[in-house]
PDB file of N, CA and C in Angstrom:
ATOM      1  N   UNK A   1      -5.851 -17.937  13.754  1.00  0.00           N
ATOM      2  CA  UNK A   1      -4.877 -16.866  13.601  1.00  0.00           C
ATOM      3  C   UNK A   1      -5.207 -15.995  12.378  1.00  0.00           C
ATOM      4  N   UNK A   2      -5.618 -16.499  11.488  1.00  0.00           N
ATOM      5  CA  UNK A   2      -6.270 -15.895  10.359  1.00  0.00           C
ATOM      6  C   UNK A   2      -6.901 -14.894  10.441  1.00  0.00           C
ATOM      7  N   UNK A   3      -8.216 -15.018  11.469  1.00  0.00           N
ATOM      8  CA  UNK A   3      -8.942 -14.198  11.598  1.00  0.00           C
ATOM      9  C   UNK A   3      -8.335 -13.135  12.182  1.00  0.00           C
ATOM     10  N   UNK A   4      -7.497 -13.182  13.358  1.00  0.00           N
ATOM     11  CA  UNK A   4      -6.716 -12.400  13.840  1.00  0.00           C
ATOM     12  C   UNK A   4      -5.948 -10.970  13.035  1.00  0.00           C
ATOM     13  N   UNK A   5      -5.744 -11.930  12.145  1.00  0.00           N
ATOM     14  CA  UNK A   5      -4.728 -10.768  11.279  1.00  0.00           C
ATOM     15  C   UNK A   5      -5.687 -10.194  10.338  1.00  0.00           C
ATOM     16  N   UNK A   6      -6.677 -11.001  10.452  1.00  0.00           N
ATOM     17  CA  UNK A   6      -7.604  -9.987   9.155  1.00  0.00           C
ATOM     18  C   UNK A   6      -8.498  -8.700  10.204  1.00  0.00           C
ATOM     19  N   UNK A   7      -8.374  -8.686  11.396  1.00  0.00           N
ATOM     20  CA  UNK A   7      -8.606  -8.251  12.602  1.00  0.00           C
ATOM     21  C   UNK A   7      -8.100  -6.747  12.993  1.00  0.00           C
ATOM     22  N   UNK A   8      -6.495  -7.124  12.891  1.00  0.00           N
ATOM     23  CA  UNK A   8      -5.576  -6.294  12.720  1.00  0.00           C
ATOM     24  C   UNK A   8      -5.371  -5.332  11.323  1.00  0.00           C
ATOM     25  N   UNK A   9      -5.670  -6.164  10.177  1.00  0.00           N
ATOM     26  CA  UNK A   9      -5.628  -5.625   8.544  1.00  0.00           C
ATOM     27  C   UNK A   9      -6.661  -4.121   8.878  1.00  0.00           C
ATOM     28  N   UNK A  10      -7.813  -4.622   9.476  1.00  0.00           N
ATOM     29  CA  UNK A  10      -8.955  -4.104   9.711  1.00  0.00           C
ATOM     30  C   UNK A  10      -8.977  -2.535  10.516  1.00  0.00           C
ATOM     31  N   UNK A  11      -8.318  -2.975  11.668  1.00  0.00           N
ATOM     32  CA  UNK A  11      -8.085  -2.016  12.282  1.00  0.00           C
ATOM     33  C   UNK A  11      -7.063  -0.939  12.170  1.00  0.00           C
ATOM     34  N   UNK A  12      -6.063  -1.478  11.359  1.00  0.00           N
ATOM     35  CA  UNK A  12      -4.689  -0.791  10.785  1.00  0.00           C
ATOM     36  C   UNK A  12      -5.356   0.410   9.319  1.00  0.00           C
ATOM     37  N   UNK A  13      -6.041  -0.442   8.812  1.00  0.00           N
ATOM     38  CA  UNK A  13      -7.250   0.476   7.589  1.00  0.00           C
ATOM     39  C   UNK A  13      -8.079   1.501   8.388  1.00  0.00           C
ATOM     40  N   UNK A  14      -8.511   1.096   9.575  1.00  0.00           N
ATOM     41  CA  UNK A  14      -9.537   2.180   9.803  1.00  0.00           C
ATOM     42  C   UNK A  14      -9.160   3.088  10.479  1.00  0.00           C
ATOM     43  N   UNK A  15      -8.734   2.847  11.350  1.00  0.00           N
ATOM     44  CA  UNK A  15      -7.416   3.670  12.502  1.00  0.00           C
ATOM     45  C   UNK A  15      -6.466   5.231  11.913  1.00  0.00           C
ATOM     46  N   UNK A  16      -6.013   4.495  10.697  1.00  0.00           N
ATOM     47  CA  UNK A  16      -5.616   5.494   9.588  1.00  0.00           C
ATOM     48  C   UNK A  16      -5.989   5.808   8.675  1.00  0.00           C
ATOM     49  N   UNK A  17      -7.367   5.391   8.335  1.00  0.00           N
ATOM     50  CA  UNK A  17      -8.470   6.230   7.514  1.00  0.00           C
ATOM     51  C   UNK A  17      -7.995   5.987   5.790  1.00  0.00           C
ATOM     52  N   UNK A  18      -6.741   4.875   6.036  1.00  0.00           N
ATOM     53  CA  UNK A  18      -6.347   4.153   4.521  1.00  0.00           C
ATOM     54  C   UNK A  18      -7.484   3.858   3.696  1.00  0.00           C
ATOM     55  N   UNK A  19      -8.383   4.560   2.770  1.00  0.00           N
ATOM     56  CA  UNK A  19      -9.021   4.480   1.926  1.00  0.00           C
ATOM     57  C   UNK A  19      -9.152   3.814   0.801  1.00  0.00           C
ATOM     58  N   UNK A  20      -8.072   3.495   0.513  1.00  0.00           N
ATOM     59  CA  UNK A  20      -7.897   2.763  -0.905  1.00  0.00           C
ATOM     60  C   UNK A  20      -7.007   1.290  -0.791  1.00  0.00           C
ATOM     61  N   UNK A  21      -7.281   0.949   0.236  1.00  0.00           N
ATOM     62  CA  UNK A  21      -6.552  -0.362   0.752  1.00  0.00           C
ATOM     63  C   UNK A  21      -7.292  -0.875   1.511  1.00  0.00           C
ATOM     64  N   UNK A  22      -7.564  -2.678   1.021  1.00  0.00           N
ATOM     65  CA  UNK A  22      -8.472  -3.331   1.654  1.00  0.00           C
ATOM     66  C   UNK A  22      -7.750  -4.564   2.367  1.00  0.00           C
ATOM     67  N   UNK A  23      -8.016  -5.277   3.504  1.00  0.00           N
ATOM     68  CA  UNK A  23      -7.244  -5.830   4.023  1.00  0.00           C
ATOM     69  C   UNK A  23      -6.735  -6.980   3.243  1.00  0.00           C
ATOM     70  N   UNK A  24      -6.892  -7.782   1.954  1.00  0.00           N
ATOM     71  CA  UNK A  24      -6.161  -8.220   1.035  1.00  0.00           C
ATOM     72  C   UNK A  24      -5.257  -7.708   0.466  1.00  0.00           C
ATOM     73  N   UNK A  25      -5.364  -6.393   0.610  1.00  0.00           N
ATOM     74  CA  UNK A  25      -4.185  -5.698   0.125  1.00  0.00           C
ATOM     75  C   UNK A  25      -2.685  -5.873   1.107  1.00  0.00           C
ATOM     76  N   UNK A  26      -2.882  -5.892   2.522  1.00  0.00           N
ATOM     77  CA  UNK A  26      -1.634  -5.564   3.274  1.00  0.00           C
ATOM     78  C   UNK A  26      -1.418  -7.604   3.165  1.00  0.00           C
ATOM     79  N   UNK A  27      -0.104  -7.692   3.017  1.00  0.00           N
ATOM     80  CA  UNK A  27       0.142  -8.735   2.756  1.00  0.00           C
ATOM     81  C   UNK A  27       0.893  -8.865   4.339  1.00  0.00           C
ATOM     82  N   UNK A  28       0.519  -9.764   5.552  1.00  0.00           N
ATOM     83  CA  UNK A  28       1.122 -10.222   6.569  1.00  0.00           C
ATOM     84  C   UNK A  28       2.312  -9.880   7.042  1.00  0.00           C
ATOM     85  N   UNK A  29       3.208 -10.660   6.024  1.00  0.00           N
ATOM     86  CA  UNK A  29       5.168 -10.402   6.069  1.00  0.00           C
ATOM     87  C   UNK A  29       5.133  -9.504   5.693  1.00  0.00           C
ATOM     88  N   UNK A  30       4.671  -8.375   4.996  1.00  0.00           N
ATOM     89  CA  UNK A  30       5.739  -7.325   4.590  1.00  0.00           C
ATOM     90  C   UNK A  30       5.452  -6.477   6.089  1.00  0.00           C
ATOM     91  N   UNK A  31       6.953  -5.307   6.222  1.00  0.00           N
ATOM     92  CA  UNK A  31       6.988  -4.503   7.038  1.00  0.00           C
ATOM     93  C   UNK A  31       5.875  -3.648   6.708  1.00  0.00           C
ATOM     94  N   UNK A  32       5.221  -3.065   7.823  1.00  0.00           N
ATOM     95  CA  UNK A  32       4.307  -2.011   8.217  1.00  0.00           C
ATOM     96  C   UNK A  32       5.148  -0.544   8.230  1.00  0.00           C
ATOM     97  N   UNK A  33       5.899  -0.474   8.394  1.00  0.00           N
ATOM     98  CA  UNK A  33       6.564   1.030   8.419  1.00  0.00           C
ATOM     99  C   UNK A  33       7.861   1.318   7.236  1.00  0.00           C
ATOM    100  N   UNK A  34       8.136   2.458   6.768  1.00  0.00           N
ATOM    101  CA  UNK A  34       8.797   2.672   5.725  1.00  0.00           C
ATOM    102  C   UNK A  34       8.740   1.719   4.923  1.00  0.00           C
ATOM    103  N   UNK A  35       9.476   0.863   4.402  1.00  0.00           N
ATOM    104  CA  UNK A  35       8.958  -0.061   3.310  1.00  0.00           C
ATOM    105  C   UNK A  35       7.925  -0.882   3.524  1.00  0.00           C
ATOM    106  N   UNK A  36       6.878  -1.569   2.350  1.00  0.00           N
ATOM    107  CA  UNK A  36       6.036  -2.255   2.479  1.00  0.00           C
ATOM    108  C   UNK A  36       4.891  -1.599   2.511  1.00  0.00           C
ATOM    109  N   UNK A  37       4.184  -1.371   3.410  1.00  0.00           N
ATOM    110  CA  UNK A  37       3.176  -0.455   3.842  1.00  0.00           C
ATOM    111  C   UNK A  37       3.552   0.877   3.931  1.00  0.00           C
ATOM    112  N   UNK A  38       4.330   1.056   4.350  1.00  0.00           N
ATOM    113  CA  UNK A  38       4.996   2.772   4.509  1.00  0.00           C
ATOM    114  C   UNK A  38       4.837   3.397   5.795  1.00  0.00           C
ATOM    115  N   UNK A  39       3.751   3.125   6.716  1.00  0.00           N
ATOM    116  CA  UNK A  39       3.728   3.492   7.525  1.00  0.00           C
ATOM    117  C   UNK A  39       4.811   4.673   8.151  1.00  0.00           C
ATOM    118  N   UNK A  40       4.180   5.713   9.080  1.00  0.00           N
ATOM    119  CA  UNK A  40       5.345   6.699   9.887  1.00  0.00           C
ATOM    120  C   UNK A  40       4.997   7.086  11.183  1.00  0.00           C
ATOM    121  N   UNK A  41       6.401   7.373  11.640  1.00  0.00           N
ATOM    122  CA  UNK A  41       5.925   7.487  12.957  1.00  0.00           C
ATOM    123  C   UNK A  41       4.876   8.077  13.672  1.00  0.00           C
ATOM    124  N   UNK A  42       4.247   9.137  12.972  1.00  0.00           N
ATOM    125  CA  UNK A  42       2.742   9.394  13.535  1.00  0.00           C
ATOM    126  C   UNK A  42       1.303   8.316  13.258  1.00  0.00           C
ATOM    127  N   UNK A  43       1.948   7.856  12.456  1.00  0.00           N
ATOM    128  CA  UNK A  43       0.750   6.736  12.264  1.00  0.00           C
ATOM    129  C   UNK A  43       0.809   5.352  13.631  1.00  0.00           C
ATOM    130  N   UNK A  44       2.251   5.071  13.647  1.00  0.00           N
ATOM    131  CA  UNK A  44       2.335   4.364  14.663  1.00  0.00           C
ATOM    132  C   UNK A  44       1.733   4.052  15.841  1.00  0.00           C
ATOM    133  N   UNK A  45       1.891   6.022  16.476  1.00  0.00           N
ATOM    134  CA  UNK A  45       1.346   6.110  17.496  1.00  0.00           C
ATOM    135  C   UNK A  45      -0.204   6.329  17.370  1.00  0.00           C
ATOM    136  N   UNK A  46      -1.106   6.739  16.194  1.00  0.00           N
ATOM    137  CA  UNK A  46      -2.462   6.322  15.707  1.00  0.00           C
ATOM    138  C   UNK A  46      -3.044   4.866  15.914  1.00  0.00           C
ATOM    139  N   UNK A  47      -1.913   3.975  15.467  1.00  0.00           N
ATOM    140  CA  UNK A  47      -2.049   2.329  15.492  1.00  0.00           C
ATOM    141  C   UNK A  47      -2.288   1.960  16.928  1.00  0.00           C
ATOM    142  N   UNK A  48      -1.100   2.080  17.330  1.00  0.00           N
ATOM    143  CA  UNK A  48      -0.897   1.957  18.841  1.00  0.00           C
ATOM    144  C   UNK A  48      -2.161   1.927  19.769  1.00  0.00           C
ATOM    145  N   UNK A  49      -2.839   3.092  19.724  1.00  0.00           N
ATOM    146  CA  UNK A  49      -3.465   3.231  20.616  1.00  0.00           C
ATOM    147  C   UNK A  49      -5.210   2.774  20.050  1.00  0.00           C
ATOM    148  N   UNK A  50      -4.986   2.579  18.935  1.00  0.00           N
ATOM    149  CA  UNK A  50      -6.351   2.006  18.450  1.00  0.00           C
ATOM    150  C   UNK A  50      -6.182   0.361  19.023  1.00  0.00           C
ATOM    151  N   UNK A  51      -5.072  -0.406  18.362  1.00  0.00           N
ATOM    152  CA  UNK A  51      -4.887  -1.623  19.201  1.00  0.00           C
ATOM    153  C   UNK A  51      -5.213  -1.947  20.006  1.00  0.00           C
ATOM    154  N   UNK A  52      -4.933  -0.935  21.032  1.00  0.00           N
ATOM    155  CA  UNK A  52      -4.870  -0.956  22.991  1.00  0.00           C
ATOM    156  C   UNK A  52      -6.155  -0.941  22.942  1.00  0.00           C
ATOM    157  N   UNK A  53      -7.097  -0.079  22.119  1.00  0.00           N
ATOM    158  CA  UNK A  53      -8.381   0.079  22.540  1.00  0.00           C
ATOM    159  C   UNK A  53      -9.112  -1.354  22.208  1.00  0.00           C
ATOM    160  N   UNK A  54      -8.806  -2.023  20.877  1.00  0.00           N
ATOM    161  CA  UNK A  54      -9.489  -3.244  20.536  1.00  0.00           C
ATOM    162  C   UNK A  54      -9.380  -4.556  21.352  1.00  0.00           C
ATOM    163  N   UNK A  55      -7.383  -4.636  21.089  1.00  0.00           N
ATOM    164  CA  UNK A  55      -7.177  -5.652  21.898  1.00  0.00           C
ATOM    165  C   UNK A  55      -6.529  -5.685  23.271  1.00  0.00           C
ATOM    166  N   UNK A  56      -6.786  -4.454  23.914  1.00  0.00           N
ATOM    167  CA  UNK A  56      -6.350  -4.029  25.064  1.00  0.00           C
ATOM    168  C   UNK A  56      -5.305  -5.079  25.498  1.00  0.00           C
ATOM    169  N   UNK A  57      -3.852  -4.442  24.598  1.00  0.00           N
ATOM    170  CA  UNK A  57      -2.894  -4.768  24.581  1.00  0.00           C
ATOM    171  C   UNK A  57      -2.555  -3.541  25.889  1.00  0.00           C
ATOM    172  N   UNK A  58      -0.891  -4.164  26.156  1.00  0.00           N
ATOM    173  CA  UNK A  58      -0.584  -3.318  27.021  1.00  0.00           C
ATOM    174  C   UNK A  58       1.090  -3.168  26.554  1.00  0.00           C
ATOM    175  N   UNK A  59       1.495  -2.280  26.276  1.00  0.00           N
ATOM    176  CA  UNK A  59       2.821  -1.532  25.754  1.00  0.00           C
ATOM    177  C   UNK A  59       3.516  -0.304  26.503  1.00  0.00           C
ATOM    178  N   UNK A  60       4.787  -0.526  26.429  1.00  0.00           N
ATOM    179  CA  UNK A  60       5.249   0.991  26.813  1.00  0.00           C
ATOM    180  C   UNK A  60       5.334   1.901  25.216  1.00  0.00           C
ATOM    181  N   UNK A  61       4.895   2.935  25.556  1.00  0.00           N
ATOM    182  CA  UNK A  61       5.075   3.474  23.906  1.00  0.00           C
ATOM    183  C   UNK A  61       6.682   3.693  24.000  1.00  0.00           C
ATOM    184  N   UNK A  62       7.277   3.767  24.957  1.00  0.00           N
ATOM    185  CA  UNK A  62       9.143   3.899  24.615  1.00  0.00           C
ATOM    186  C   UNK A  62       9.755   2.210  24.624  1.00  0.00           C
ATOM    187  N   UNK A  63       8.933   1.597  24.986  1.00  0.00           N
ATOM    188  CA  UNK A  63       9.391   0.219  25.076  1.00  0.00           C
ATOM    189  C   UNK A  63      10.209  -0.267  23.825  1.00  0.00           C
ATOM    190  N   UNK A  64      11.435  -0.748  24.100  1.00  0.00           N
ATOM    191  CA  UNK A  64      12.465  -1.361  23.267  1.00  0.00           C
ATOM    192  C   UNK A  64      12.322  -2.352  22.113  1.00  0.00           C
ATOM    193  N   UNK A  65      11.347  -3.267  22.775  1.00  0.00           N
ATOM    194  CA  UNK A  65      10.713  -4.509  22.078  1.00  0.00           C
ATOM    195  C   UNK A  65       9.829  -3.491  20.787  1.00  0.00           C
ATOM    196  N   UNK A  66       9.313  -2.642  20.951  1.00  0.00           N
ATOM    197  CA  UNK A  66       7.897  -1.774  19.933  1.00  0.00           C
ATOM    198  C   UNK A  66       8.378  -2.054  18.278  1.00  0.00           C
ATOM    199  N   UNK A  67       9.346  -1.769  17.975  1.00  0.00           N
ATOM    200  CA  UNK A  67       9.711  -2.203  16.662  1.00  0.00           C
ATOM    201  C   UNK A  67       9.669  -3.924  15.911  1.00  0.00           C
ATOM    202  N   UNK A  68       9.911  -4.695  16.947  1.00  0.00           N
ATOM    203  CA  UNK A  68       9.702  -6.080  17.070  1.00  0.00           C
ATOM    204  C   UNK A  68       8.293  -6.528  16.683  1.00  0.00           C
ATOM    205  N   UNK A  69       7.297  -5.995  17.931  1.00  0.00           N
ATOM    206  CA  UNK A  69       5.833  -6.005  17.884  1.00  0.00           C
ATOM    207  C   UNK A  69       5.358  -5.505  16.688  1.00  0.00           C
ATOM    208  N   UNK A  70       5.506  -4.526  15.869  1.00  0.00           N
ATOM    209  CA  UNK A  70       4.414  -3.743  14.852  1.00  0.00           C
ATOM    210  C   UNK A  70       5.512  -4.110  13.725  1.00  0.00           C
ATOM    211  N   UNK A  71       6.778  -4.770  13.668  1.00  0.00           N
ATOM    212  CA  UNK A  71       7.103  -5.064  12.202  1.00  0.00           C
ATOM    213  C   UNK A  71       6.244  -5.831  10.867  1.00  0.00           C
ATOM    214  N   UNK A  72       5.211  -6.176  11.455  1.00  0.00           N
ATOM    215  CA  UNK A  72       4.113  -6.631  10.683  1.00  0.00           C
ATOM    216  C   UNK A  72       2.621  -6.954  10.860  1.00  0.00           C
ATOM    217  N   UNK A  73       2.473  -7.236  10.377  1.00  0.00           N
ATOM    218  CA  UNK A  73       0.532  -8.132  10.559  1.00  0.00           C
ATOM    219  C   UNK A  73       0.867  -9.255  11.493  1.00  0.00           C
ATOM    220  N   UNK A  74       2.019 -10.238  10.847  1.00  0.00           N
ATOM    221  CA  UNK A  74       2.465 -11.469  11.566  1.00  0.00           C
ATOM    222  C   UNK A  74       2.986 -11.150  12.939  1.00  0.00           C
ATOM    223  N   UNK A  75       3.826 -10.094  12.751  1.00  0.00           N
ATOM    224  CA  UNK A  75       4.346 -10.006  14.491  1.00  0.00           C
ATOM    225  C   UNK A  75       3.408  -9.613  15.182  1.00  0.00           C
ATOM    226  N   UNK A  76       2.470  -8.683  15.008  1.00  0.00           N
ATOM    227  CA  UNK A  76       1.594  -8.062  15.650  1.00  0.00           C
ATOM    228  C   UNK A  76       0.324  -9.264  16.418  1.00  0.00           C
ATOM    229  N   UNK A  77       0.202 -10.403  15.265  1.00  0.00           N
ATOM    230  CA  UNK A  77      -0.751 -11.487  15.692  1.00  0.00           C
ATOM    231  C   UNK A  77      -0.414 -12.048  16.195  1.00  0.00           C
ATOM    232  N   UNK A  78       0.878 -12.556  16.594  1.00  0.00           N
ATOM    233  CA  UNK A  78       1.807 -13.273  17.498  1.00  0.00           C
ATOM    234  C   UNK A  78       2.235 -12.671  18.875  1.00  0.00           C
ATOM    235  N   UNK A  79       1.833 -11.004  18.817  1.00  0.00           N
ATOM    236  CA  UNK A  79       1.993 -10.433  20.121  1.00  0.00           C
ATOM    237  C   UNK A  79       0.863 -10.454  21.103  1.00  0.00           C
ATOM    238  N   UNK A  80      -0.204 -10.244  20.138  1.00  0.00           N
ATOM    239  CA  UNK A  80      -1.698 -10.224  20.749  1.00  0.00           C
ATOM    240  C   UNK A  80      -2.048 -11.448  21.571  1.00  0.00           C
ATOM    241  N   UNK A  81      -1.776 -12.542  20.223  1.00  0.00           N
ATOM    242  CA  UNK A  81      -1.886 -13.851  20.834  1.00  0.00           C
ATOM    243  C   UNK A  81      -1.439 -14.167  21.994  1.00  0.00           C
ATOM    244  N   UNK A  82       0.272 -13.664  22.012  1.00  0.00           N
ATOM    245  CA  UNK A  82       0.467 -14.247  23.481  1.00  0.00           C
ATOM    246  C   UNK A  82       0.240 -13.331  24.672  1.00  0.00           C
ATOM    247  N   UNK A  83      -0.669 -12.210  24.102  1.00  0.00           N
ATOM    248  CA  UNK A  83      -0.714 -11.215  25.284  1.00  0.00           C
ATOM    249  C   UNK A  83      -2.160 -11.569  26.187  1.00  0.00           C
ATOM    250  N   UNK A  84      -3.124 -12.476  24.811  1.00  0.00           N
ATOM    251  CA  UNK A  84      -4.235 -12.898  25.629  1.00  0.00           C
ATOM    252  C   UNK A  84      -4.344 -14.033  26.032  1.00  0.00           C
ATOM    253  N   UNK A  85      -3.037 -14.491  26.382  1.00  0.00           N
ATOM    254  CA  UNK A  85      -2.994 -15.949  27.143  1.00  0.00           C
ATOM    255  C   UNK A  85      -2.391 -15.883  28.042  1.00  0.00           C
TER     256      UNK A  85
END
């Protein structure tokens, strides 16, 4: 799972062209959007679809659950996970 999230750290850095943040920097638990990371809604949908491309996840971008899924590194590795099983 480790690797996973350093996976995600990875792709969340490059996706948004975060320059000055290395994936030791995003700490797992904290939130990804407004606090923590800061993230905004245009970045989201940047994330989003870089994801889909790596871990060809499958999402509704209006889907209800979406805030659930990307509240972190941790939720996000826990979605993947059970999306590739």
């Amino acid at each position: 799972m480790e690797e996973l999230k350093t996976e995600i750290k990875e792709t969340i850095i490059s996706a948004l062209q975060l320059e000055d943040i290395t994936p030791d920097d995003i700490v797992d638990s904290e939130p990804l959007f407004e606090e923590g990371l800061g993230l905004d809604s245009i970045d989201a949908l940047e994330l989003g679809v870089a994801l889909k491309k790596k871990f060809g996840l499958k999402y509704s971008s209006d889907g209800d659950d979406n805030k659930k899924y990307f509240a972190s590194v941790n939720a996000l590795a826990e979605y993947i996970s059970a999306q590739k099983k």
